[in-house]
Protein backbone atom coordinates (compact mmCIF):
# COMPACT_ATOMS: atom_id res chain seq x y z
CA UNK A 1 0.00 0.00 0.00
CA UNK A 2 1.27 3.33 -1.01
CA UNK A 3 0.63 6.29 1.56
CA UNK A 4 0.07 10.10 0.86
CA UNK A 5 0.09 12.78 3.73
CA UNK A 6 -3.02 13.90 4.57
CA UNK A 7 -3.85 17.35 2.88
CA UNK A 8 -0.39 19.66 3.92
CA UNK A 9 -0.02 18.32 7.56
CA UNK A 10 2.38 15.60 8.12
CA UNK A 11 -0.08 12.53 9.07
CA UNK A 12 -0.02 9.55 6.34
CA UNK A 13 -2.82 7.55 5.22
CA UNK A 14 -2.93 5.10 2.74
CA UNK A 15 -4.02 6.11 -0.82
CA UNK A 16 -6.88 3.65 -0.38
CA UNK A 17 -9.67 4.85 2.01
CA UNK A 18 -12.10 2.52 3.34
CA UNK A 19 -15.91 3.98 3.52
CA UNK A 20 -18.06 2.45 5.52
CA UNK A 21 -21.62 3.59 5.02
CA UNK A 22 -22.08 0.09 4.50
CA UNK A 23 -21.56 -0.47 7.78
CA UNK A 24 -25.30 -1.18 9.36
CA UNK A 25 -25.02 -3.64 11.84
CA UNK A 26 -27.07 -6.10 13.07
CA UNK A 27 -30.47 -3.89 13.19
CA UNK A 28 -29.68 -1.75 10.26
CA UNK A 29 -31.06 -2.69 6.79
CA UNK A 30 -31.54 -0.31 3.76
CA UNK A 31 -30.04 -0.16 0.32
CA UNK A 32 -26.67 1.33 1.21
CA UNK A 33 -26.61 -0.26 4.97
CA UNK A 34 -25.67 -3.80 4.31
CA UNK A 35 -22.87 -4.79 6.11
CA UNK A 36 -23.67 -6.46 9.71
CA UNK A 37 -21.41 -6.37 12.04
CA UNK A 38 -19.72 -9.78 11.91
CA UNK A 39 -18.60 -9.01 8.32
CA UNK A 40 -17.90 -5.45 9.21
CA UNK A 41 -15.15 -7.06 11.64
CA UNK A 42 -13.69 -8.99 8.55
CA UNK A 43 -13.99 -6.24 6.34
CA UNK A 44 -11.90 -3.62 9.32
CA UNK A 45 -9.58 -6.47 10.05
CA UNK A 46 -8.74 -7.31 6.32
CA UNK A 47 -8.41 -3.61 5.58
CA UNK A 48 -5.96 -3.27 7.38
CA UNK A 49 -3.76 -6.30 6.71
CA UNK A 50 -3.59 -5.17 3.79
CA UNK A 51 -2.21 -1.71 4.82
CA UNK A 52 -5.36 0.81 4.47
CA UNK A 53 -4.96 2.93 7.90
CA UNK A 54 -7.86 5.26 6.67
CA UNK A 55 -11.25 5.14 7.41
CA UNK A 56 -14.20 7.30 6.54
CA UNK A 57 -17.91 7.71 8.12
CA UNK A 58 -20.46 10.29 9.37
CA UNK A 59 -22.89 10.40 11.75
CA UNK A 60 -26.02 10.30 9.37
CA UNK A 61 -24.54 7.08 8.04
CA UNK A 62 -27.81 4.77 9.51
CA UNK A 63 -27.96 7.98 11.79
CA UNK A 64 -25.01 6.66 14.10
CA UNK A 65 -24.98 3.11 13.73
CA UNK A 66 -21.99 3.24 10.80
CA UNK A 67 -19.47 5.03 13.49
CA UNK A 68 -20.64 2.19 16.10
CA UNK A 69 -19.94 -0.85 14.05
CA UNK A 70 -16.73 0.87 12.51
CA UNK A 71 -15.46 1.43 16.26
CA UNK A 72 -16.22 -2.27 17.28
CA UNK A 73 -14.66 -3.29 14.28
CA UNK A 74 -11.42 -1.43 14.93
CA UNK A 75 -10.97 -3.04 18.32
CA UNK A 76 -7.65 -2.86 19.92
CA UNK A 77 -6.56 -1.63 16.51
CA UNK A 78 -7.92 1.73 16.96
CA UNK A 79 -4.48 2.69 17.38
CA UNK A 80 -3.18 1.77 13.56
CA UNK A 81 -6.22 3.51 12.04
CA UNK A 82 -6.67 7.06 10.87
CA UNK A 83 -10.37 7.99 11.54
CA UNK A 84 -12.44 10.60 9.59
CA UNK A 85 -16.01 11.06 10.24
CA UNK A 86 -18.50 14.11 9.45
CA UNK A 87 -21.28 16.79 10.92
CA UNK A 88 -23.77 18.82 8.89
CA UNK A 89 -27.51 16.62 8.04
CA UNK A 90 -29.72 15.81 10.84
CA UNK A 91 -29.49 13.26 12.99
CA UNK A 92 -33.13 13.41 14.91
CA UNK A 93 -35.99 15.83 14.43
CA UNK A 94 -35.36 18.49 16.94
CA UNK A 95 -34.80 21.85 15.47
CA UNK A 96 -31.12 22.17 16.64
CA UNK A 97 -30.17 18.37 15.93
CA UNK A 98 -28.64 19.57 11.99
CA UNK A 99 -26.69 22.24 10.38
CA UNK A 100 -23.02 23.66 11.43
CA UNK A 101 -23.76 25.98 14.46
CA UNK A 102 -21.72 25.89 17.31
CA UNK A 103 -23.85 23.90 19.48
CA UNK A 104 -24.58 21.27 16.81
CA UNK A 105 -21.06 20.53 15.76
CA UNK A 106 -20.03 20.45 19.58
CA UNK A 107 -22.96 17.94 20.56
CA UNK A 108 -22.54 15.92 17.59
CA UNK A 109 -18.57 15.49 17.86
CA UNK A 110 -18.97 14.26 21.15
CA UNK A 111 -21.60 12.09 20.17
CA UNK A 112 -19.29 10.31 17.51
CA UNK A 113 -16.62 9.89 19.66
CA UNK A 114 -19.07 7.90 22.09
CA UNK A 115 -20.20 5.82 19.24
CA UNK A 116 -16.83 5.41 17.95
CA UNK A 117 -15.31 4.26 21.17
CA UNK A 118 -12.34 6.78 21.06
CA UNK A 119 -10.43 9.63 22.61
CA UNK A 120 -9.85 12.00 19.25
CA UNK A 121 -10.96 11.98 15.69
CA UNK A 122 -8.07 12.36 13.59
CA UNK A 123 -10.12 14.07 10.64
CA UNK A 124 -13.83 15.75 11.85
CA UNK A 125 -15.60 17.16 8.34
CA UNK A 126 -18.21 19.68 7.67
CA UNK A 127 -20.65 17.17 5.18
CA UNK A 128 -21.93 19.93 3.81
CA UNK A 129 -22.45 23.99 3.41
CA UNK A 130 -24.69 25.20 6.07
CA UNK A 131 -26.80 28.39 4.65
CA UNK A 132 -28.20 29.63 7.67
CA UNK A 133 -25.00 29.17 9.89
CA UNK A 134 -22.26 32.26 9.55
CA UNK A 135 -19.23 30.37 8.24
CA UNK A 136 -17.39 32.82 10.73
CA UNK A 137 -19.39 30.48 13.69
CA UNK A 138 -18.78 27.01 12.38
CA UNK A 139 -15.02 27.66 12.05
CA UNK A 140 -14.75 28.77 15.55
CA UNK A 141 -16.74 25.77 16.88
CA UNK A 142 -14.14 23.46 14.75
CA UNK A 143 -11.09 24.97 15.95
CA UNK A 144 -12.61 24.95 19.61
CA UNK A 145 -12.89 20.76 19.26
CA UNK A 146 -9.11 20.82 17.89
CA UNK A 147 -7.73 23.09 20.87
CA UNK A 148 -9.66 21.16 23.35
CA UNK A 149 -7.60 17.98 21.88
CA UNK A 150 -11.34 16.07 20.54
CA UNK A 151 -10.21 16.33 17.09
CA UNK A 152 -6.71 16.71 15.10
CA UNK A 153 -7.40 17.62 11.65
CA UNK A 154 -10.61 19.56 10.03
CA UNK A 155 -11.92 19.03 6.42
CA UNK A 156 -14.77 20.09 4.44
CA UNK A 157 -16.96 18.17 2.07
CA UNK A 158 -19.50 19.26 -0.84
CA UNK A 159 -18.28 22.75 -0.92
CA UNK A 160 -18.42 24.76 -3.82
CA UNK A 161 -15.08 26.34 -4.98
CA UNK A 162 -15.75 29.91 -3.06
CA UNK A 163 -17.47 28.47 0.38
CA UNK A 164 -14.59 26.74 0.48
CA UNK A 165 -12.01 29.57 -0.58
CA UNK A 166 -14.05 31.55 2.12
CA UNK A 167 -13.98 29.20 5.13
CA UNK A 168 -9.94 29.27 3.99
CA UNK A 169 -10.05 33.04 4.20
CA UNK A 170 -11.97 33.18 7.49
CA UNK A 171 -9.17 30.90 9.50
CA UNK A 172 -6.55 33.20 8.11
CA UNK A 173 -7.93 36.22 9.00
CA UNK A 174 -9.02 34.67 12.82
CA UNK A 175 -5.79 33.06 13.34
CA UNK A 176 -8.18 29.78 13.41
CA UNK A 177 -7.31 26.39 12.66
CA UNK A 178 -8.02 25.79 8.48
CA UNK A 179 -9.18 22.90 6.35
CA UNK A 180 -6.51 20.40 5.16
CA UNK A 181 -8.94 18.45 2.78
CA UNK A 182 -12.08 18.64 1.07
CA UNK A 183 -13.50 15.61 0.02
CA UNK A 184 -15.77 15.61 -3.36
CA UNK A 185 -17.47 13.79 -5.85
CA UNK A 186 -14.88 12.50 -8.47
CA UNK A 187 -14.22 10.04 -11.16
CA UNK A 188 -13.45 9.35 -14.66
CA UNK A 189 -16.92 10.03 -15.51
CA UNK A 190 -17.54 12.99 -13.26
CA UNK A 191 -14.61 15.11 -13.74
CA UNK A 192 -16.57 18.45 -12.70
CA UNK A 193 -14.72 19.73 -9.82
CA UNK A 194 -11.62 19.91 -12.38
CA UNK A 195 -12.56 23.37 -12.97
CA UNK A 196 -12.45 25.43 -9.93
CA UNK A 197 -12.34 23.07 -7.11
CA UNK A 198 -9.15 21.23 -8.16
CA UNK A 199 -6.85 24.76 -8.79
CA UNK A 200 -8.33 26.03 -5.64
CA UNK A 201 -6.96 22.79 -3.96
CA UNK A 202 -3.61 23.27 -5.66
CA UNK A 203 -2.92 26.56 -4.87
CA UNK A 204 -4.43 26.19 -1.05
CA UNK A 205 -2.64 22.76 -0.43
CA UNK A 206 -6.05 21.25 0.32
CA UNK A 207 -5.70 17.15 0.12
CA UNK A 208 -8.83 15.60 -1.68
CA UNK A 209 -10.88 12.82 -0.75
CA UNK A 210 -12.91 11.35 -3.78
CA UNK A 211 -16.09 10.39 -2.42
CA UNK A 212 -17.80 7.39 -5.29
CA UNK A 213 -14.43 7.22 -6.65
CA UNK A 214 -16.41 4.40 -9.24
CA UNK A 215 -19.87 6.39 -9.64
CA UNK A 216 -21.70 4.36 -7.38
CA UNK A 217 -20.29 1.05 -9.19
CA UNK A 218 -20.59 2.29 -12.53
CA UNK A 219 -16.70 1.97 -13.16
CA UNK A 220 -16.49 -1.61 -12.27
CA UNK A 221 -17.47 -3.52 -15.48
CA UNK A 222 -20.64 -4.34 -13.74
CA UNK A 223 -22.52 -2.03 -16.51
CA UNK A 224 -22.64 -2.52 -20.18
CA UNK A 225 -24.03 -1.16 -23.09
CA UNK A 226 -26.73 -3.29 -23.87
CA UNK A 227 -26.35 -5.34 -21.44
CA UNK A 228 -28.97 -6.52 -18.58
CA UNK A 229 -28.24 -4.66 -15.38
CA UNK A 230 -26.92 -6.02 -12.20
CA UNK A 231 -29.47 -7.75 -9.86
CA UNK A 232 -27.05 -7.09 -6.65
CA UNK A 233 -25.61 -3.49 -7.36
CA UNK A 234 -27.48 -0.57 -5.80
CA UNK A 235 -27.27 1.24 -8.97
CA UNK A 236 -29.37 -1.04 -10.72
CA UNK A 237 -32.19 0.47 -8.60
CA UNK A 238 -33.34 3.55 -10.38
CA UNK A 239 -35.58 4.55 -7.70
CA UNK A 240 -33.04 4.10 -5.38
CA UNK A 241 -33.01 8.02 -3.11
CA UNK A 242 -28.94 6.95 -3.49
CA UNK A 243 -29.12 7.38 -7.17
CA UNK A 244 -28.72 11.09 -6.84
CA UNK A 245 -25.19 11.18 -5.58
CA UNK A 246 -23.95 9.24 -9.08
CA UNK A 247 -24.69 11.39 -11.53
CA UNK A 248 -23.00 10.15 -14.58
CA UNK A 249 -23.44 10.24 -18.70
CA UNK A 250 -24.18 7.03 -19.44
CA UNK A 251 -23.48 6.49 -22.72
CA UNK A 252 -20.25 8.43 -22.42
CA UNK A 253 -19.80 6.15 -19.33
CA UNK A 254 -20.07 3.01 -21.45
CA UNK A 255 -17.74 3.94 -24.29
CA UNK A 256 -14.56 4.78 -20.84
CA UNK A 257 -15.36 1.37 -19.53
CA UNK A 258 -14.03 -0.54 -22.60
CA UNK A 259 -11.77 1.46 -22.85
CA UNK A 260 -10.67 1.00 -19.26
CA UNK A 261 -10.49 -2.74 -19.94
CA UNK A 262 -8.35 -2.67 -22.83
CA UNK A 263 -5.53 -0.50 -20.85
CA UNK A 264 -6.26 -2.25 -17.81
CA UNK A 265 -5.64 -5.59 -19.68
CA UNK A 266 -2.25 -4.76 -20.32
CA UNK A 267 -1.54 -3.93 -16.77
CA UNK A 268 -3.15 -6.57 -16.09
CA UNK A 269 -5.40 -4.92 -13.82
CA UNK A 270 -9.49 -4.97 -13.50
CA UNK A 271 -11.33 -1.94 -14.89
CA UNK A 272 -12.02 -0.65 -11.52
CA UNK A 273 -8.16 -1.13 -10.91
CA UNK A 274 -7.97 1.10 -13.38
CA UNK A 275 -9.95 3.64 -12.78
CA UNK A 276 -9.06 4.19 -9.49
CA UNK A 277 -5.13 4.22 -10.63
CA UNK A 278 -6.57 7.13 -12.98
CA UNK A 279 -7.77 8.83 -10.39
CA UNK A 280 -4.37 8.29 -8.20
CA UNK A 281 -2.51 9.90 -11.26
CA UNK A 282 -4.49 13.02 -11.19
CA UNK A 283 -3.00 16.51 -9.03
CA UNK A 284 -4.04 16.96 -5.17
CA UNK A 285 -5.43 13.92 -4.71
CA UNK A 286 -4.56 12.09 -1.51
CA UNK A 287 -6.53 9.26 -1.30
CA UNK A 288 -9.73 7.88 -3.06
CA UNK A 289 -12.90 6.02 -0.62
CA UNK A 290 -13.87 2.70 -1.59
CA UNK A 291 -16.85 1.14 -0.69
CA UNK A 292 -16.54 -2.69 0.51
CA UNK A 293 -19.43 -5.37 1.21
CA UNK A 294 -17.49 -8.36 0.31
CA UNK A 295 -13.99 -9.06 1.19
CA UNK A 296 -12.95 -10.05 -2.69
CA UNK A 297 -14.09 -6.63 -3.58
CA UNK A 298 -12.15 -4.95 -0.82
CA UNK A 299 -9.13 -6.73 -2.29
CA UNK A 300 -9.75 -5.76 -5.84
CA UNK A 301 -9.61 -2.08 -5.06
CA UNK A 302 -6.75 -1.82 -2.64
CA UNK A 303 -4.60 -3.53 -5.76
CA UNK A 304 -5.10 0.31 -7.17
CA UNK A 305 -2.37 0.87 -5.06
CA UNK A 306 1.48 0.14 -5.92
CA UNK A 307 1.25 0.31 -9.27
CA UNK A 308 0.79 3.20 -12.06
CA UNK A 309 -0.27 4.25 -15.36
CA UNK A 310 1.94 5.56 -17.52
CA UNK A 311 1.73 9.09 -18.48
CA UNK A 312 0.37 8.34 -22.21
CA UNK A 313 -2.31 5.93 -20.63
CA UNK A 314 -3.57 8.68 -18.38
CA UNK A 315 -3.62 11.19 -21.14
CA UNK A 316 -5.64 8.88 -23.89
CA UNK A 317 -8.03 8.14 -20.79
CA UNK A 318 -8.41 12.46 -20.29
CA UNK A 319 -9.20 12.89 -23.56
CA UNK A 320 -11.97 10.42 -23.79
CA UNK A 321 -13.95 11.31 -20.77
CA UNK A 322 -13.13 15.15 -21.18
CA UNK A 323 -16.44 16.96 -20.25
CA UNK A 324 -17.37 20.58 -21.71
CA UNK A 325 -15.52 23.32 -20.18
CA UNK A 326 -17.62 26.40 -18.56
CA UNK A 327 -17.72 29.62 -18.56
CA UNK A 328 -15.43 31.65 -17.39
CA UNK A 329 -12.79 28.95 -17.71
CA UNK A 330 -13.30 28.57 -21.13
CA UNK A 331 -12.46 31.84 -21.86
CA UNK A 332 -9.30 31.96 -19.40
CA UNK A 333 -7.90 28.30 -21.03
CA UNK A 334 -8.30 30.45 -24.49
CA UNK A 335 -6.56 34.16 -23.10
CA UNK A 336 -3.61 31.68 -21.59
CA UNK A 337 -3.71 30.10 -24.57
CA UNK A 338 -3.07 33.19 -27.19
């Protein structure tokens, strides 16, 4: 397993990140919640045998229930793991049980580290942007829970390029303690964030965190043109409420996964081998969240790791899933261009 540092602080974590919103236990059971907590043990335990330290969850995950079977799972082993977990959505339906004000991210860090069974979270997120919270209010609350020694790192997640640029800003100005990663939809076939959010990351030395790294299974192999869809995947449910979080052309999507097979085959890696590599290849990234229900698929995408495309591979596969270029950038690309 290959490790990156986490955002610009000097903590490693492996390039592979386990999610776990799988993770529902023994009481647990919707379409992402799957995993019960025998397996979940397995699953912790294999993970990191094969040298993934990270691990990634939130509270609304089966509103609490993910960050309790991911602490049982880690045991004893707590100590070898790199825990990252998140606050925003609600969690009950009392008016001050959501969002990112002070009293909600304070309550709800302290209830993840109960359910987690441990001292400090080593990365605490914002899930979301918070509208009716001053930014100026959440930061304070977040560097609050890293002074008082609850959490070590912060990270935001779903931001747009200038929330994000402005929660930066905010810290500065405050002399408060800043985001080191963001984490964001990303894959081959959802390359959206390219255009502001990965720059801003650049130049701000914010580590990302590529949430559906696949598109919700999309990137596997599992779909083909013209072919019958997948009884067991969740994406095969079109009325799945999950199905919003993939967004993905389709028949784009179909035309990158053959050709993901044919350069995987002469790695001789699996297609989503290779598109994970891809997205290891690309700038700021520091590690990409895989999902896991079955241990053979936990071992097919930590063998993304240790290996890599070569720069022509990664190029053919840009050019093929390119997606149109908006406005303003456009027209920058074109002034740098002249």
């Amino acid at each position: 397993m290959i490790y990156r540092y986490l955002g610009h602080s000097g903590l490693k974590v492996s390039e592979i990140c386990l999610g776990v919103m799988t993770f529902g236990g023994d009481t647990v059971k919707n379409e992402l919640a799957t995993v019960a907590q025998k397996d979940a043990d397995l699953i912790t335990s294999t993970a990191l045998d094969l040298g993934i330290n990270f691990f990634d969850t939130a509270d609304v995950y089966s509103v609490g229930v993910s960050e309790s079977v991911l602490g049982k799972a880690l045991g004893n082993r707590r100590k070898d793991a790199v825990v990252a977990t998140k606050v925003r959505f609600a969690m009950s339906n009392k008016p001050n049980d959501n969002g990112l004000s002070r009293f909600h991210i304070i309550k709800s860090c302290e209830d993840s580290l109960r359910r987690l069974g441990t001292d400090f979270i080593d990365l605490y997120q914002i899930h979301s942007y918070d509208p009716g919270t001053p930014l100026e209010e959440t930061m304070h609350a977040l560097d609050h829970l890293v002074q008082s020694g609850k959490v070590r790192y912060i990270g935001c997640s779903n931001l747009t390029a200038w929330q994000t640029m402005k929660a930066l800003a905010i810290s500065e100005k405050m002399n408060l303690e800043k985001f080191i990663t963001t984490q964001l939809y990303y894959s081959i076939g959802a390359r959206d964030i390219e255009h502001e959010l990965v720059p801003l990351c650049l130049d701000q030395h914010l580590g990302i965190l590529c949430w559906s790294p696949l598109s919700g299974g999309f990137f596997t192999g599992k779909f083909r043109k013209n072919a019958s869809l997948p009884s067991e995947s969740r994406r095969s449910n079109k009325q799945a409420s999950s199905m919003k979080f993939w967004p993905v052309d389709e028949e784009k999507g179909f035309e990158i996964v053959e050709q993901l097979e044919q350069i995987g085959n002469n790695y001789d890696k699996t297609i989503a081998q290779t598109a994970l590599n891809w997205l290891l290849c690309k700038p700021a990234i520091t590690s990409v969240i895989v999902g896991a229900s079955q241990i053979q698929q936990l071992k097919e995408n930590a063998g993304a790791s240790e290996w890599k495309l070569i720069p022509e591979d990664v190029e053919y596969l840009d050019n093929i899933s390119k997606q149109v270029v908006p406005y303003p950038v456009w027209h920058q690309k074109y002034s740098d261009d002249r």
